[in-house]
N, C-alpha and C. Protein backbone atom coordinates (compact mmCIF):
# COMPACT_ATOMS: atom_id res chain seq x y z
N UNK A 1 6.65 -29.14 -46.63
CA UNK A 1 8.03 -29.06 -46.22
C UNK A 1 8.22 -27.91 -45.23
N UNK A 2 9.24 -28.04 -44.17
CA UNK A 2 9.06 -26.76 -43.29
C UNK A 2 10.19 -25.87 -43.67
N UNK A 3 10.33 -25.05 -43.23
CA UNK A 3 11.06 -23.86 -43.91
C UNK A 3 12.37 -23.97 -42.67
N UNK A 4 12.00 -24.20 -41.30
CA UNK A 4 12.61 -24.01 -40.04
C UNK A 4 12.98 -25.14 -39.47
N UNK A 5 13.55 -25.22 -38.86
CA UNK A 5 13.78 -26.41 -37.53
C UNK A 5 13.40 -25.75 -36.12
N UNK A 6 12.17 -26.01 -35.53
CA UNK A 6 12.05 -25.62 -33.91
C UNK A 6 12.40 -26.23 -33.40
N UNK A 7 12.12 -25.66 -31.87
CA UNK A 7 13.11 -25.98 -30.45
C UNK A 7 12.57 -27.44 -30.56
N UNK A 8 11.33 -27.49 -30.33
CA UNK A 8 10.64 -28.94 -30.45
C UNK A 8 11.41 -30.04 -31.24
N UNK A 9 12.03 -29.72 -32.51
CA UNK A 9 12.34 -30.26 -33.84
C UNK A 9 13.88 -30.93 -33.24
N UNK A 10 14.50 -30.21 -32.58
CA UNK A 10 15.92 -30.25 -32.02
C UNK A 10 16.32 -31.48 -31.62
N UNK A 11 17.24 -32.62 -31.79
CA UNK A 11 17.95 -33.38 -31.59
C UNK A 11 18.95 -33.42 -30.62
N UNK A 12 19.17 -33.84 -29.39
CA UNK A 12 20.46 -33.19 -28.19
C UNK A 12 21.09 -34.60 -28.93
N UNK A 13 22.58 -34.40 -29.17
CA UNK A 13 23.59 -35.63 -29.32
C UNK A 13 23.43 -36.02 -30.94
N UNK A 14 22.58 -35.32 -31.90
CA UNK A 14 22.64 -35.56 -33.47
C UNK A 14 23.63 -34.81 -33.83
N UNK A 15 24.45 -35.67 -34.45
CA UNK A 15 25.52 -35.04 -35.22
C UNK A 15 25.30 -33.99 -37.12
N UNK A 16 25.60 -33.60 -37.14
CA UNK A 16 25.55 -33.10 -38.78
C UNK A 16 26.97 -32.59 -39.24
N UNK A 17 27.44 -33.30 -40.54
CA UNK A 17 28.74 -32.71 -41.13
C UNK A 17 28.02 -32.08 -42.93
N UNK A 18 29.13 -31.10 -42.64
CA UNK A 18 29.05 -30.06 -43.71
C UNK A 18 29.45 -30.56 -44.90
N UNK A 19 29.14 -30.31 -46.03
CA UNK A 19 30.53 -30.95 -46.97
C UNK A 19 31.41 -30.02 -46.81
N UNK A 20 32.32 -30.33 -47.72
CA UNK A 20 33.94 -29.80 -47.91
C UNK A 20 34.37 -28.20 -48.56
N UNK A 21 34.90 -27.87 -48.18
CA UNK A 21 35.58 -26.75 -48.91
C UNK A 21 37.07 -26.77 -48.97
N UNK A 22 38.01 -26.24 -49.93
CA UNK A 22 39.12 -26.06 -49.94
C UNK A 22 39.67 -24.56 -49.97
N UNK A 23 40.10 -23.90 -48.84
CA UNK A 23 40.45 -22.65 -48.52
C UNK A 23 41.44 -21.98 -49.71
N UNK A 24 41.00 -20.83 -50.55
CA UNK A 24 41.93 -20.26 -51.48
C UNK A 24 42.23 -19.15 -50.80
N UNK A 25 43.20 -18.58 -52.06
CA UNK A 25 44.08 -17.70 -51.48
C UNK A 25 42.58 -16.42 -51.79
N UNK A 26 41.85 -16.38 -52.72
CA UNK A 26 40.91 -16.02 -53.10
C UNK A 26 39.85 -15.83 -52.15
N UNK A 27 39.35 -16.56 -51.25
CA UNK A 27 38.45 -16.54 -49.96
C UNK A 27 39.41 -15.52 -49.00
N UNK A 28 40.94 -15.53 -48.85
CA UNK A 28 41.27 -14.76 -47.81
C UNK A 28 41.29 -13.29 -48.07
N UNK A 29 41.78 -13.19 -49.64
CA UNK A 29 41.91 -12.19 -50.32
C UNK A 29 40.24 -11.06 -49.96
N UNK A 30 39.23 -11.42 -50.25
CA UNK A 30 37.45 -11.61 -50.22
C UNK A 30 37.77 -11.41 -48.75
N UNK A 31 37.70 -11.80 -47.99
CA UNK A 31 37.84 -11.89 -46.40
C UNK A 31 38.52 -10.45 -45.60
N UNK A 32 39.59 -10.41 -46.41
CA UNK A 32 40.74 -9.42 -45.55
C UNK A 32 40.16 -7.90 -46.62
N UNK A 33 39.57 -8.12 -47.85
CA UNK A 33 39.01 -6.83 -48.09
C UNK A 33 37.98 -6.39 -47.81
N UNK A 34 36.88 -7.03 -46.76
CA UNK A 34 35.88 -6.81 -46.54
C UNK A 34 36.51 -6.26 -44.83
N UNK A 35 37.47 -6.84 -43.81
CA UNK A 35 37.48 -6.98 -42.53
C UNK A 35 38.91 -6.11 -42.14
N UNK A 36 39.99 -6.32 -43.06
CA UNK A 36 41.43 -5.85 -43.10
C UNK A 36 42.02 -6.05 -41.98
N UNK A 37 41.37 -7.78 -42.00
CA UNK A 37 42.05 -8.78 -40.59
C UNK A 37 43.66 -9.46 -41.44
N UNK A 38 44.23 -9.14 -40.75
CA UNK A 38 45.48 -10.08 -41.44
C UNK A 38 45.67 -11.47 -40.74
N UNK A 39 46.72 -11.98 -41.72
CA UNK A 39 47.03 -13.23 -41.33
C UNK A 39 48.54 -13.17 -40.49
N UNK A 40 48.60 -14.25 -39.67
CA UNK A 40 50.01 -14.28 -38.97
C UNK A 40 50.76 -14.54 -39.53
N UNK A 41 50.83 -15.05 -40.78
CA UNK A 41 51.55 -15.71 -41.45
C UNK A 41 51.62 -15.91 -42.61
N UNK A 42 52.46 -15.76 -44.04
CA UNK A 42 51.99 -15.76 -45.28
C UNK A 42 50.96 -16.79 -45.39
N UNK A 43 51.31 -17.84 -45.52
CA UNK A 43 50.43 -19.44 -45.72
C UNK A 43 49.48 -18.95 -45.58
N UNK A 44 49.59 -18.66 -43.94
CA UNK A 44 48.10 -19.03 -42.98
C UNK A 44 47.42 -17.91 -43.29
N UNK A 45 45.75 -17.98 -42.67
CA UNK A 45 44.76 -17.69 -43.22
C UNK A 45 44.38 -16.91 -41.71
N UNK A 46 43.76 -15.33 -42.01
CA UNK A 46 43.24 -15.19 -40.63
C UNK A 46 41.93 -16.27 -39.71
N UNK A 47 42.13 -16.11 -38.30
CA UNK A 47 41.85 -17.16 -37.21
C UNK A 47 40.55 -17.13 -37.59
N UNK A 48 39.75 -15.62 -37.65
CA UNK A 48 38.66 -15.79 -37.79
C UNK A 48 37.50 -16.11 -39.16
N UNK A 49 38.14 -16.42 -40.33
CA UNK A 49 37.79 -17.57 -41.66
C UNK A 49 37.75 -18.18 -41.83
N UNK A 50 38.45 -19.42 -41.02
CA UNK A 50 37.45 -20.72 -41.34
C UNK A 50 36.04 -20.85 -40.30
N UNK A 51 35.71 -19.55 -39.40
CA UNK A 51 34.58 -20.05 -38.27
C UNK A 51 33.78 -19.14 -39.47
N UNK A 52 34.12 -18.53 -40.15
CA UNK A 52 33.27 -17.43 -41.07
C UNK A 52 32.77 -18.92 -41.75
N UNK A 53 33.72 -19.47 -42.74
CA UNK A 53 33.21 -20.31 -43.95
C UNK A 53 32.29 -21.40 -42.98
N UNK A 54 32.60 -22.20 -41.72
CA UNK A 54 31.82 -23.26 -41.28
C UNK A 54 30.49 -22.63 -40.79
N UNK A 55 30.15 -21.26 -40.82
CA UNK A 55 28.83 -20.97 -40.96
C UNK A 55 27.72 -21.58 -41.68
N UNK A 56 28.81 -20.55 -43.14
CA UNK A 56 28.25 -20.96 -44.26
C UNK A 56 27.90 -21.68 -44.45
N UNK A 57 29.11 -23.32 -44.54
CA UNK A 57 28.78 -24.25 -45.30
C UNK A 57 27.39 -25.00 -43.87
N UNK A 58 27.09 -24.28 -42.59
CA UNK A 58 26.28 -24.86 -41.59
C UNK A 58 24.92 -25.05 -42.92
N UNK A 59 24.66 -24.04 -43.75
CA UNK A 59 23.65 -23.59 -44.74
C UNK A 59 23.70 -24.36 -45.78
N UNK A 60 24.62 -25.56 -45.68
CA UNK A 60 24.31 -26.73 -46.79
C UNK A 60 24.16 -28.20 -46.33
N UNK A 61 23.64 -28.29 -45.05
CA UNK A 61 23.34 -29.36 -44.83
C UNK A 61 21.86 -29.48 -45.11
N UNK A 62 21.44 -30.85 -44.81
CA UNK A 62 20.05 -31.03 -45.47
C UNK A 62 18.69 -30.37 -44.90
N UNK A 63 19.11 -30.45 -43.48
CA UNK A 63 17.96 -29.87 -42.38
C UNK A 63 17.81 -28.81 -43.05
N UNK A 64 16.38 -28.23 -42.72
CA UNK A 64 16.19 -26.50 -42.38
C UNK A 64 16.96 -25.80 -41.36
N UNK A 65 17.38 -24.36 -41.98
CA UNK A 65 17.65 -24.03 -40.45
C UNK A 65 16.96 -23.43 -39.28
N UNK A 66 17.79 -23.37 -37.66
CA UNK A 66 16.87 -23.54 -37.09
C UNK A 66 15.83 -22.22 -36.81
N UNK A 67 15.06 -22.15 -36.34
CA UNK A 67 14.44 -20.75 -35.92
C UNK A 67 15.05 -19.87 -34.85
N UNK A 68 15.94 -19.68 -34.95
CA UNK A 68 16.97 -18.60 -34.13
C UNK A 68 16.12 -16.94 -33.91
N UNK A 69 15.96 -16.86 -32.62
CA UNK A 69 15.55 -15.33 -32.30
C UNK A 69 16.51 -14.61 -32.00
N UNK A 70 17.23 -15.23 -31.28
CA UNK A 70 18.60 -14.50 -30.82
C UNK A 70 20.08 -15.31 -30.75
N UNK A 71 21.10 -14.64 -30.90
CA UNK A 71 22.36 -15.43 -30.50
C UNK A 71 22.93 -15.02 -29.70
N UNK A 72 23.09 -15.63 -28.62
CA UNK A 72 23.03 -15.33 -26.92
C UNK A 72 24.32 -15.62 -26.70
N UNK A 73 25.64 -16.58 -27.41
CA UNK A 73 26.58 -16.77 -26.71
C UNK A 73 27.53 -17.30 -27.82
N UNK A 74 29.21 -17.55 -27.38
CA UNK A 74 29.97 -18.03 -28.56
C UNK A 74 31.31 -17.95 -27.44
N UNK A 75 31.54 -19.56 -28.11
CA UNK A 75 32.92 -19.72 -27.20
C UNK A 75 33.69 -20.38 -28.37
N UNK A 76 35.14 -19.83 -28.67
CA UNK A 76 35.41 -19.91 -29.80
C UNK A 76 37.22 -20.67 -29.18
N UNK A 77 37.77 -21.13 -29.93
CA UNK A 77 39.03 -21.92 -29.81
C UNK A 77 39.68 -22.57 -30.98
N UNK A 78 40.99 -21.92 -31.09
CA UNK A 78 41.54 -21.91 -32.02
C UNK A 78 42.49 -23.31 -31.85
N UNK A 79 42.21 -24.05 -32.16
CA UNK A 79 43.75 -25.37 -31.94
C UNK A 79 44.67 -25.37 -33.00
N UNK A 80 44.59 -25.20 -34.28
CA UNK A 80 45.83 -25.20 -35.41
C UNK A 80 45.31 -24.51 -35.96
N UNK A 81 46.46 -23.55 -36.59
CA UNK A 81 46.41 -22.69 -37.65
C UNK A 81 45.77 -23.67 -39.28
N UNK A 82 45.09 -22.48 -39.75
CA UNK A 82 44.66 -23.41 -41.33
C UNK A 82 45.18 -22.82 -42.11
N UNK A 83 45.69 -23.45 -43.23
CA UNK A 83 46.32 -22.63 -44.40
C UNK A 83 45.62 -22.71 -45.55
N UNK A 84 45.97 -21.97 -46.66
CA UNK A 84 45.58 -22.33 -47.79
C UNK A 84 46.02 -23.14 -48.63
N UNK A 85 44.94 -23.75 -49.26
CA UNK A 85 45.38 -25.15 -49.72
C UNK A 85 44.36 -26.05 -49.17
N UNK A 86 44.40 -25.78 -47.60
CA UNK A 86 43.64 -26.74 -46.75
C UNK A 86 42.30 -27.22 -46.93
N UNK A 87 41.45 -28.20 -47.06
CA UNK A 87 40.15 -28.35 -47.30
C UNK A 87 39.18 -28.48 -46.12
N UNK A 88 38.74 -27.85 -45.51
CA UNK A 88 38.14 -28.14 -44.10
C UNK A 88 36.40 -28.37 -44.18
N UNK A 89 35.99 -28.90 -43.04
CA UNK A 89 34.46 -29.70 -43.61
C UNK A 89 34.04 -29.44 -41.75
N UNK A 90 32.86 -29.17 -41.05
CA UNK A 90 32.63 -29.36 -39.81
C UNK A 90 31.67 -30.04 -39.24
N UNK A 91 31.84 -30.33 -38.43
CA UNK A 91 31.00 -31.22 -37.37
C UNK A 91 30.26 -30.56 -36.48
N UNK A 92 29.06 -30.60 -36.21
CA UNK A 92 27.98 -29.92 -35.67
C UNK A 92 27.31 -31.06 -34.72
N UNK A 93 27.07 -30.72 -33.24
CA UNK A 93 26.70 -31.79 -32.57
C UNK A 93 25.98 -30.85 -31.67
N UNK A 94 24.35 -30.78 -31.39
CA UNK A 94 23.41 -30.16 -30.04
C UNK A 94 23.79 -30.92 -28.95
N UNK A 95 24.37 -30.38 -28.05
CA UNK A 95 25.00 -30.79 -26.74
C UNK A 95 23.86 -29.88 -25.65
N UNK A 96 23.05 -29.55 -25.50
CA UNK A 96 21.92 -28.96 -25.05
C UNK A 96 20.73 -28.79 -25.15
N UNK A 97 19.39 -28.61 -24.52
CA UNK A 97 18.46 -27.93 -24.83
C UNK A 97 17.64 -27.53 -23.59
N UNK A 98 17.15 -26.01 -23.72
CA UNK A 98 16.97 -26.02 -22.11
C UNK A 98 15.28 -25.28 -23.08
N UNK A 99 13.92 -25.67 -22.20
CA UNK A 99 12.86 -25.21 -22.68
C UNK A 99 12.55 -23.90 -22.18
N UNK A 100 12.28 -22.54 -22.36
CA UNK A 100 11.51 -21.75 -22.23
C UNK A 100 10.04 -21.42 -22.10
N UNK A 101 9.53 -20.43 -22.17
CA UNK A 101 8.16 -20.17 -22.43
C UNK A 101 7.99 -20.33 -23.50
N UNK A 102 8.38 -19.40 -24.67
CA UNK A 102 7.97 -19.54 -26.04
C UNK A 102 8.96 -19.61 -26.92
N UNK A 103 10.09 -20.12 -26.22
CA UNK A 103 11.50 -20.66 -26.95
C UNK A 103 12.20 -21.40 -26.06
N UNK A 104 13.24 -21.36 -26.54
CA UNK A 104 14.28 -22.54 -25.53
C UNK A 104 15.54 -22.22 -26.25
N UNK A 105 16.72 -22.13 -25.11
CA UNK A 105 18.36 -22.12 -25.26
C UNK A 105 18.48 -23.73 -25.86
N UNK A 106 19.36 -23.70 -27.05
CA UNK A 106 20.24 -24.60 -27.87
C UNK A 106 21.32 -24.22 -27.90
N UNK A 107 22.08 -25.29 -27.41
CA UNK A 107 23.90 -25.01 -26.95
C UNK A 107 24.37 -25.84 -28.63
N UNK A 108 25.16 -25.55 -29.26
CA UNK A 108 25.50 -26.11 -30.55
C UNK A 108 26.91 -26.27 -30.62
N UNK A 109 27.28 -27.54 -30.54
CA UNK A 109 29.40 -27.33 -30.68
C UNK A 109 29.44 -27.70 -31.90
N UNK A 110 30.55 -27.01 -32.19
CA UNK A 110 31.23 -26.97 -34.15
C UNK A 110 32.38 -27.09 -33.65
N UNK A 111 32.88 -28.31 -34.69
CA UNK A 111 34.18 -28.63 -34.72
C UNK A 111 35.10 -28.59 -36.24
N UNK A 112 35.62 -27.86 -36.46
CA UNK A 112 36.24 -27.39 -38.09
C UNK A 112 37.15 -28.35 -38.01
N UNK A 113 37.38 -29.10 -38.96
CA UNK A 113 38.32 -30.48 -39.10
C UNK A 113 39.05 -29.83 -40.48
N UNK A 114 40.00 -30.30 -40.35
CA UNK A 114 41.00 -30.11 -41.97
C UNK A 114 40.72 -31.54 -42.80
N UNK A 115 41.87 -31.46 -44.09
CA UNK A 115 41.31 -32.71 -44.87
C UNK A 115 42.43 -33.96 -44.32
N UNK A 116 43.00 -33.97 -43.00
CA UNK A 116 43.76 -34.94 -42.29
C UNK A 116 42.85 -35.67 -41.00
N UNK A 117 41.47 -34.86 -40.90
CA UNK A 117 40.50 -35.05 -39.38
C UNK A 117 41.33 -34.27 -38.64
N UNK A 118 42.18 -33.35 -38.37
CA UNK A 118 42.40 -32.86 -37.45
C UNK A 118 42.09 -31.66 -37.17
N UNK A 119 41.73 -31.37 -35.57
CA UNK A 119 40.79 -30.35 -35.23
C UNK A 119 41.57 -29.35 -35.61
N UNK A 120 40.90 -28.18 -35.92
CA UNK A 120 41.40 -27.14 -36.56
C UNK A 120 40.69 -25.98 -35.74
N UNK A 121 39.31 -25.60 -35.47
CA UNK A 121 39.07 -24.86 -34.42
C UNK A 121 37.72 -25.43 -33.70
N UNK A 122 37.20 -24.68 -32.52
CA UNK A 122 36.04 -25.50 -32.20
C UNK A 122 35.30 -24.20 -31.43
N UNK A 123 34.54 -24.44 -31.34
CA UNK A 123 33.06 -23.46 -31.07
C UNK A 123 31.93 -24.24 -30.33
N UNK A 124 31.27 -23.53 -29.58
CA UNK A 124 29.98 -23.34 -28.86
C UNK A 124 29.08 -22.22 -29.13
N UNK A 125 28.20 -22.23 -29.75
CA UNK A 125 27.38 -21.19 -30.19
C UNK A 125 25.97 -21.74 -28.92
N UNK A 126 25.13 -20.51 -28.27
CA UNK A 126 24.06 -20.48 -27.76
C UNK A 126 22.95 -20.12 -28.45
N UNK A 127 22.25 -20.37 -28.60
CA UNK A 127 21.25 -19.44 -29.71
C UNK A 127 19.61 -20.11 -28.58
N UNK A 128 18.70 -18.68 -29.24
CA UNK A 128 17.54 -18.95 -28.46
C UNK A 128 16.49 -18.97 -29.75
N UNK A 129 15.80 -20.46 -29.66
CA UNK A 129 15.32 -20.88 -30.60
C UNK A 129 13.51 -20.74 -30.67
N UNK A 130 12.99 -20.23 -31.69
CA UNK A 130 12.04 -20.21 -31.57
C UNK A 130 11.04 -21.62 -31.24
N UNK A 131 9.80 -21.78 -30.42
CA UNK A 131 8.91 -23.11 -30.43
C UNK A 131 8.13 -23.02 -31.26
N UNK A 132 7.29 -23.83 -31.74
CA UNK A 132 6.37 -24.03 -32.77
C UNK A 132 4.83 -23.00 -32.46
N UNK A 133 4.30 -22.15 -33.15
CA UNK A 133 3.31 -21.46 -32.51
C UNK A 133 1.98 -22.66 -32.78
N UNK A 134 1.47 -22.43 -31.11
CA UNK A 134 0.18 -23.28 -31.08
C UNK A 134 -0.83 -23.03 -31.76
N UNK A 135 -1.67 -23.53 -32.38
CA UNK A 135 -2.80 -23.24 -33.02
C UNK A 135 -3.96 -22.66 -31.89
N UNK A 136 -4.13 -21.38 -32.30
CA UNK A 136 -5.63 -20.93 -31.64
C UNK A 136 -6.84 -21.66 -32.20
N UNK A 137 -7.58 -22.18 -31.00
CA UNK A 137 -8.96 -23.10 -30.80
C UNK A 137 -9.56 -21.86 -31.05
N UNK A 138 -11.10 -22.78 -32.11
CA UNK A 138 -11.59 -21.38 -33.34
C UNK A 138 -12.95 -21.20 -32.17
């Protein structure tokens, strides 16, 4: 079984969804005492917690994850506020892959959906992925 996903391993246009979570008041509570980011709004939840949790839950899909050396980039967009209560789940789609010498740029869009499908925030992460090391001829 491999532990990683390499650049090699990479899929451009495979989708992956997360399962579900339902945002408590408890995650913001956990959130805002670690960061002492507030929210705009009683309900609502600060902007930057549900891109925190769709990390996470990136760490329960089935794949390995990938071999990341570096994280080179992040384009982030907020479309609706999320509240609590809300159950949100994301969509992960490789819209890139550019080869290197001994890695290669993976462009990755995340799309945070609520429990209605509607977009809730969306992201572009860059990351520079490790390649598979060649076997040295003995």
């Amino acid at each position: 079984m491999t532990s990683a996903t390499y650049f090699e391993d990479v899929v451009v246009d495979r989708v992956q969804l997360t399962p579900a979570i339902t945002v408590t008041s408890a995650h913001v509570e956990m959130y805002q005492g670690l960061t002492r980011e507030m929210a705009t709004e009683s309900a609502g939840i600060p902007d930057v917690l549900p891109l925190c949790m769709a990390i996470g839950l990136g760490w329960r899909v089935k794949d390995p994850p990938m071999a990341v050396q570096a994280f080179v980039g992040l384009e982030w967009k907020v479309v609706k506020e999320l509240r609590v209560g809300d159950t949100m789940h994301t969509s992960s789609r490789i819209i890139s892959k550019r080869p290197m010498r001994d890695s290669g740029l993976i462009v990755d869009e995340r799309t945070i959906l609520d429990q209605h499908g509607e977009v809730v925030q969306q992201a572009r992460f860059t990351f520079l992925v490790a390649k598979r090391q060649k076997e040295a001829s003995a």
